[in-house]
N, C-alpha and C. Protein backbone atom coordinates (compact mmCIF):
# COMPACT_ATOMS: atom_id res chain seq x y z
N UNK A 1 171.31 87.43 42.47
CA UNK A 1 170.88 88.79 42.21
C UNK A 1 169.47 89.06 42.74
N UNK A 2 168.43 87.76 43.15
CA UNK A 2 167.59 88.05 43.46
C UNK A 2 167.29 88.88 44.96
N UNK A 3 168.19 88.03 45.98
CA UNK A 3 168.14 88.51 47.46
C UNK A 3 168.41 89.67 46.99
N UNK A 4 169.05 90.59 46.82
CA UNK A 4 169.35 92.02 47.13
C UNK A 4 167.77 92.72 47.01
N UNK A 5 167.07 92.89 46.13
CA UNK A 5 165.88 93.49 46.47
C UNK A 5 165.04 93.26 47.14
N UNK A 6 165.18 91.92 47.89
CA UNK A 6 164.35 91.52 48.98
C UNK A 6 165.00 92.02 50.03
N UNK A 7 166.18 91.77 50.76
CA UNK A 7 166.74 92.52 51.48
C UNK A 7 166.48 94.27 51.78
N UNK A 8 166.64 94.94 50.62
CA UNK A 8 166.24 96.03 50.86
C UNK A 8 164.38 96.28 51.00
N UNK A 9 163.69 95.05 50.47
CA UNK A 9 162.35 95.58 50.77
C UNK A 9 162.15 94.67 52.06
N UNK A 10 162.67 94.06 52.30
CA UNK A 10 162.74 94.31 54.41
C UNK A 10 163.17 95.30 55.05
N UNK A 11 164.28 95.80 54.41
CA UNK A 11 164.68 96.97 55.46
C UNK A 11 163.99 98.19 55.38
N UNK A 12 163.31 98.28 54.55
CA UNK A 12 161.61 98.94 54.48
C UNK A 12 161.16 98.43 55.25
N UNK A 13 160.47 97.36 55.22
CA UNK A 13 159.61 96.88 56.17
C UNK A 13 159.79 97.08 57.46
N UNK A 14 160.98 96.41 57.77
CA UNK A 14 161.40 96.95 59.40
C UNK A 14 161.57 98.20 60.01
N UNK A 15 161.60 99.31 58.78
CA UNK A 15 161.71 100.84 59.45
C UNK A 15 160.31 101.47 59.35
N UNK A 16 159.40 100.77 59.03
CA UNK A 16 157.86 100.98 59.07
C UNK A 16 157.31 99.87 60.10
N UNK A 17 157.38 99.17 60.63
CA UNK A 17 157.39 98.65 61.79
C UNK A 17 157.89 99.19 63.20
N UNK A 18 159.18 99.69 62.64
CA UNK A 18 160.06 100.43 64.13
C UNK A 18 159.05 101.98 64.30
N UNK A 19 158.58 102.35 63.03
CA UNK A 19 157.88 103.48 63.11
C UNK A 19 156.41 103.66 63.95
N UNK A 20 155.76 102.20 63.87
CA UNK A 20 154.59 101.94 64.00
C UNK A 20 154.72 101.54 65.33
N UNK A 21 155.69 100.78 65.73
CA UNK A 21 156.00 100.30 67.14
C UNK A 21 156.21 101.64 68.08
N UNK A 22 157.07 102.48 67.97
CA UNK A 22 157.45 103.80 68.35
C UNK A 22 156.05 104.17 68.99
N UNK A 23 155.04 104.44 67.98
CA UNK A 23 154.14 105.31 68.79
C UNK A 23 153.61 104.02 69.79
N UNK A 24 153.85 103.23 69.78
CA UNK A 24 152.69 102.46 70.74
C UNK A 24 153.72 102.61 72.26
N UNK A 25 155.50 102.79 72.16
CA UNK A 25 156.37 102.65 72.62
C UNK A 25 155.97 103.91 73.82
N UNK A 26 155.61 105.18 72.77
CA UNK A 26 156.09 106.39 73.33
C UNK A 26 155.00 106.68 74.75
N UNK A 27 156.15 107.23 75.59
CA UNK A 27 155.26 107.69 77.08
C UNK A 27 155.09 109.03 77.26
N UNK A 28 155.15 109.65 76.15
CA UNK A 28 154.91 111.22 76.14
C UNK A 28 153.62 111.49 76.69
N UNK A 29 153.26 112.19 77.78
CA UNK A 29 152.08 112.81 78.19
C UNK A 29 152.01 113.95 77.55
N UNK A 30 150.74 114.24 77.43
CA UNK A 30 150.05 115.71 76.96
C UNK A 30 150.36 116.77 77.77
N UNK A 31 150.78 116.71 78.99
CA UNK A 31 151.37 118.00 79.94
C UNK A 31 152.84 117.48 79.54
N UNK A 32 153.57 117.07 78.71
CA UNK A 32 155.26 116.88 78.80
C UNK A 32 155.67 118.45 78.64
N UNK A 33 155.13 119.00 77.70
CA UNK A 33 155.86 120.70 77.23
C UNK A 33 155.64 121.61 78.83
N UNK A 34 154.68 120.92 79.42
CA UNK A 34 154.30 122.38 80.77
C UNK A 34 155.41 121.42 81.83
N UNK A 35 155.31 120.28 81.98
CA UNK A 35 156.42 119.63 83.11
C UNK A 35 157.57 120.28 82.62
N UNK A 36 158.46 120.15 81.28
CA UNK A 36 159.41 120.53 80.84
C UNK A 36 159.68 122.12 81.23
N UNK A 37 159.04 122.72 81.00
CA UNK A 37 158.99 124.56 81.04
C UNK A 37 158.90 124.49 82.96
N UNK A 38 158.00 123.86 83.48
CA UNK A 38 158.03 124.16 85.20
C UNK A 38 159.63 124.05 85.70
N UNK A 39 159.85 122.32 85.31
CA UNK A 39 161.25 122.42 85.99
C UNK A 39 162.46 121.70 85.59
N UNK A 40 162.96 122.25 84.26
CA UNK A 40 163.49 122.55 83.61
C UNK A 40 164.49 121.47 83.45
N UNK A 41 165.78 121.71 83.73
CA UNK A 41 166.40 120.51 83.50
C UNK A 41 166.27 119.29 84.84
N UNK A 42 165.54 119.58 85.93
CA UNK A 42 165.13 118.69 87.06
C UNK A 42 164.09 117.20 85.93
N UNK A 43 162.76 117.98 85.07
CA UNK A 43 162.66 117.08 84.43
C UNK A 43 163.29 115.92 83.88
N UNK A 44 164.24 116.24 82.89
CA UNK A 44 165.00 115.46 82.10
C UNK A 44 165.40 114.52 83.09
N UNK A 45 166.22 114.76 84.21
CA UNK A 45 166.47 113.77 84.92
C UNK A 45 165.74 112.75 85.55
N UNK A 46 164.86 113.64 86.97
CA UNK A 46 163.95 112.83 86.67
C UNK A 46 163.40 111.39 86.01
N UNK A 47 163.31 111.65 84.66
CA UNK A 47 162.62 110.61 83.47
C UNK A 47 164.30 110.15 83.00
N UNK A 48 164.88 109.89 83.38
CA UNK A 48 166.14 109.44 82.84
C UNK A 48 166.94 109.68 81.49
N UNK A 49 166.74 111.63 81.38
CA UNK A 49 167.26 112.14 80.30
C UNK A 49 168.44 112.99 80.72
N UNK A 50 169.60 112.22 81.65
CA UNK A 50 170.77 112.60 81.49
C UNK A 50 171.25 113.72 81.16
N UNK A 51 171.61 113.09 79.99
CA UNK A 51 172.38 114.10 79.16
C UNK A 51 171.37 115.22 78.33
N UNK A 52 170.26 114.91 78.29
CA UNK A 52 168.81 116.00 77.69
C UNK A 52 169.27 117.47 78.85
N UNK A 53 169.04 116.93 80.35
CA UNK A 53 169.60 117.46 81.38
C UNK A 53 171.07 118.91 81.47
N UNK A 54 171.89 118.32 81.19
CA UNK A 54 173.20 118.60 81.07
C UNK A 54 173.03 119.46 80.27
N UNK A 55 171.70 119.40 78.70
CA UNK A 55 171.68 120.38 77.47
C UNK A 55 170.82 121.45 77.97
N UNK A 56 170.31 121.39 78.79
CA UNK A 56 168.88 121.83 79.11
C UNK A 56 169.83 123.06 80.28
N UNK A 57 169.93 122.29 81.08
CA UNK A 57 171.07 123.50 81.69
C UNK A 57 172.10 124.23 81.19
N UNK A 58 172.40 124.06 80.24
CA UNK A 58 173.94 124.85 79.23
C UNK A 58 172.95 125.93 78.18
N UNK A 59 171.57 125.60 78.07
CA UNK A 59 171.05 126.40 77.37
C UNK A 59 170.29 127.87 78.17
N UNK A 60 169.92 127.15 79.63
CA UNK A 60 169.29 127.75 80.14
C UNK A 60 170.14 129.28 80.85
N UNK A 61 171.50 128.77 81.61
CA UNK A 61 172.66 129.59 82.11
C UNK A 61 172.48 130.74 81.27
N UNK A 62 173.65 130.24 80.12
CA UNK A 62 174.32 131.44 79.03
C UNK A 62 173.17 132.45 78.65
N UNK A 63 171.69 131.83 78.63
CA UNK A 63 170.15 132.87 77.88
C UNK A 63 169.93 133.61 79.27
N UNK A 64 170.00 133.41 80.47
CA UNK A 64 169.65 134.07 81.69
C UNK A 64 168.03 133.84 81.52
N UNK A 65 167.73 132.28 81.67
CA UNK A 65 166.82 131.48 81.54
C UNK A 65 165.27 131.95 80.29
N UNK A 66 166.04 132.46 79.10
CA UNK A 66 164.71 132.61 77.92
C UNK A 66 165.01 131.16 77.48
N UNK A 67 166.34 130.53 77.25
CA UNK A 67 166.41 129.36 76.87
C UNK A 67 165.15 128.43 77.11
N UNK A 68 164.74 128.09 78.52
CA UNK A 68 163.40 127.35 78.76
C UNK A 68 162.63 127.54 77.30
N UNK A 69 162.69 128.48 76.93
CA UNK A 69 161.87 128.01 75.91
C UNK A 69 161.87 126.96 74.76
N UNK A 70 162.82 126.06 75.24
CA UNK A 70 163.29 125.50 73.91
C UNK A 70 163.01 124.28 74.67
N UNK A 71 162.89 123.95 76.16
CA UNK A 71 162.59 122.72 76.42
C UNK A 71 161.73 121.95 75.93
N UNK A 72 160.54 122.11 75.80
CA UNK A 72 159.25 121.80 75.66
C UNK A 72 159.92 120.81 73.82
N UNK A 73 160.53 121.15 73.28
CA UNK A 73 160.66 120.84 72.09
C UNK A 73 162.03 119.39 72.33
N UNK A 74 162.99 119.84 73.32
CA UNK A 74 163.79 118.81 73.86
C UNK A 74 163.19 117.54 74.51
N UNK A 75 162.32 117.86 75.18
CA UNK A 75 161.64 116.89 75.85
C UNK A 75 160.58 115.91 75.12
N UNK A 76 160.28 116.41 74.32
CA UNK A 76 159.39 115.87 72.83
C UNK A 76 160.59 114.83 71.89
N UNK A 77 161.51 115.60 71.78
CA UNK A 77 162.58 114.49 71.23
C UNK A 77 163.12 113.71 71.76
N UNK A 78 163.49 113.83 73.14
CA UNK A 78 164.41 112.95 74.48
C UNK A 78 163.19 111.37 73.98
N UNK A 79 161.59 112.00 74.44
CA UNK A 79 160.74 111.04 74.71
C UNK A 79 160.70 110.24 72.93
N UNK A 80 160.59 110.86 71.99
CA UNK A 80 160.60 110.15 70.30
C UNK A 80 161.51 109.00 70.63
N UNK A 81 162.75 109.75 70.66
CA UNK A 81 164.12 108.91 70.55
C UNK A 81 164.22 107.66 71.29
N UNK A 82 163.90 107.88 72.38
CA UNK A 82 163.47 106.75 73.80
C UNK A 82 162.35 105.62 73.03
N UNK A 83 161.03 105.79 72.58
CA UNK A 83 159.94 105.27 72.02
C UNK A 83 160.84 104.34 70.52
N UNK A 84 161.68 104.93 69.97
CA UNK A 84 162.35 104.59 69.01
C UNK A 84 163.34 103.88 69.25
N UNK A 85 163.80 103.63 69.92
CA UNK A 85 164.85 102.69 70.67
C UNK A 85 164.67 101.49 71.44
N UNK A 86 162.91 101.95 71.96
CA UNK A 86 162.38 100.77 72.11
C UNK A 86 161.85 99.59 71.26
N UNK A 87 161.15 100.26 70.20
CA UNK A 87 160.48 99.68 69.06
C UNK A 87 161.80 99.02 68.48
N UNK A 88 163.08 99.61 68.31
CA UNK A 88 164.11 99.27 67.49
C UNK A 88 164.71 97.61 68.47
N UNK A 89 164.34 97.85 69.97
CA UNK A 89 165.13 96.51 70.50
C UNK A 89 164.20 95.78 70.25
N UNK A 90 163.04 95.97 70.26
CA UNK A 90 161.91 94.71 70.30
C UNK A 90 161.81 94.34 68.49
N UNK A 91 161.84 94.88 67.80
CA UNK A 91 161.88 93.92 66.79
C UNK A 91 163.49 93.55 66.39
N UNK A 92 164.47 93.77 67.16
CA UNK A 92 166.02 92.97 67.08
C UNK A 92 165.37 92.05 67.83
N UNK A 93 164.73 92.06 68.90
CA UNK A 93 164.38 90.55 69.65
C UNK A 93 163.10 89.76 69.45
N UNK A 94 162.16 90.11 68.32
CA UNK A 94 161.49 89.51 67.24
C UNK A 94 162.58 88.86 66.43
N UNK A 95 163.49 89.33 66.10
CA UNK A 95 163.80 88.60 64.53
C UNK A 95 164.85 87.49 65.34
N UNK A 96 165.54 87.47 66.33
CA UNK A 96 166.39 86.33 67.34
C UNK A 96 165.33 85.20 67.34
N UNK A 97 163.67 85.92 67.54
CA UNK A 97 163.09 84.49 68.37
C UNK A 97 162.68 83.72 67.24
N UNK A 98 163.01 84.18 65.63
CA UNK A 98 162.67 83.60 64.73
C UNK A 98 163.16 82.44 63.99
C-alpha cells in the first residue's frame, strides 16, 4: 500500500519537470505572431507544422482571409506542443539510462 503514493508523487514530479524542461525546449521567437500573420500557412510548414498548415489554410479560405487572425495564437501552440514533446522524450530517455 505504500508504493501507490509514491508512484503518484512521481508522476507529479515528472509533469513538473516535463514543464520546466518545455521552456528550455521551446524555439518560439519573439517575431513568431508577425512570421505567422506575414505568411500564413507557408509558415507552419516551413517549421515542420504540417498539419498546423492544412488548419491554417481551412481557416483562412472559408473567412476570405480575416481568419489570419487566429494564426499568431496557432503558431504559439504548434511551437508549446513541439517544446512539450521534447521535454516529454528526454526525460522517457532519462529514466531508460537509469
Amino acid at each position: 500500500m505504500t508504493e501507490r503514493p509514491n508512484l503518484v508523487a512521481e508522476a507529479h514530479a515528472d509533469k513538473a519537470e516535463i514543464k520546466l524542461l518545455a521552456k528550455t525546449y521551446n524555439d518560439k521567437t519573439g517575431m513568431t505572431w508577425f512570421w505567422s500573420l506575414m505568411f500564413g500557412p507557408l509558415y507552419f510548414w516551413a517549421n515542420g507544422f504540417g498539419l498546423m498548415g492544412l488548419i491554417a489554410l481551412m481557416i483562412a479560405i472559408p473567412t476570405f482571409g480575416i481568419g489570419i487572425l487566429t494564426f499568431p495564437f496557432l503558431a504559439s501552440y504548434a511551437w508549446n506542443r513541439r517544446a512539450e514533446k521534447k521535454a516529454t522524450n528526454a526525460m522517457e530517455a532519462s529514466k531508460y539510462r537509469r
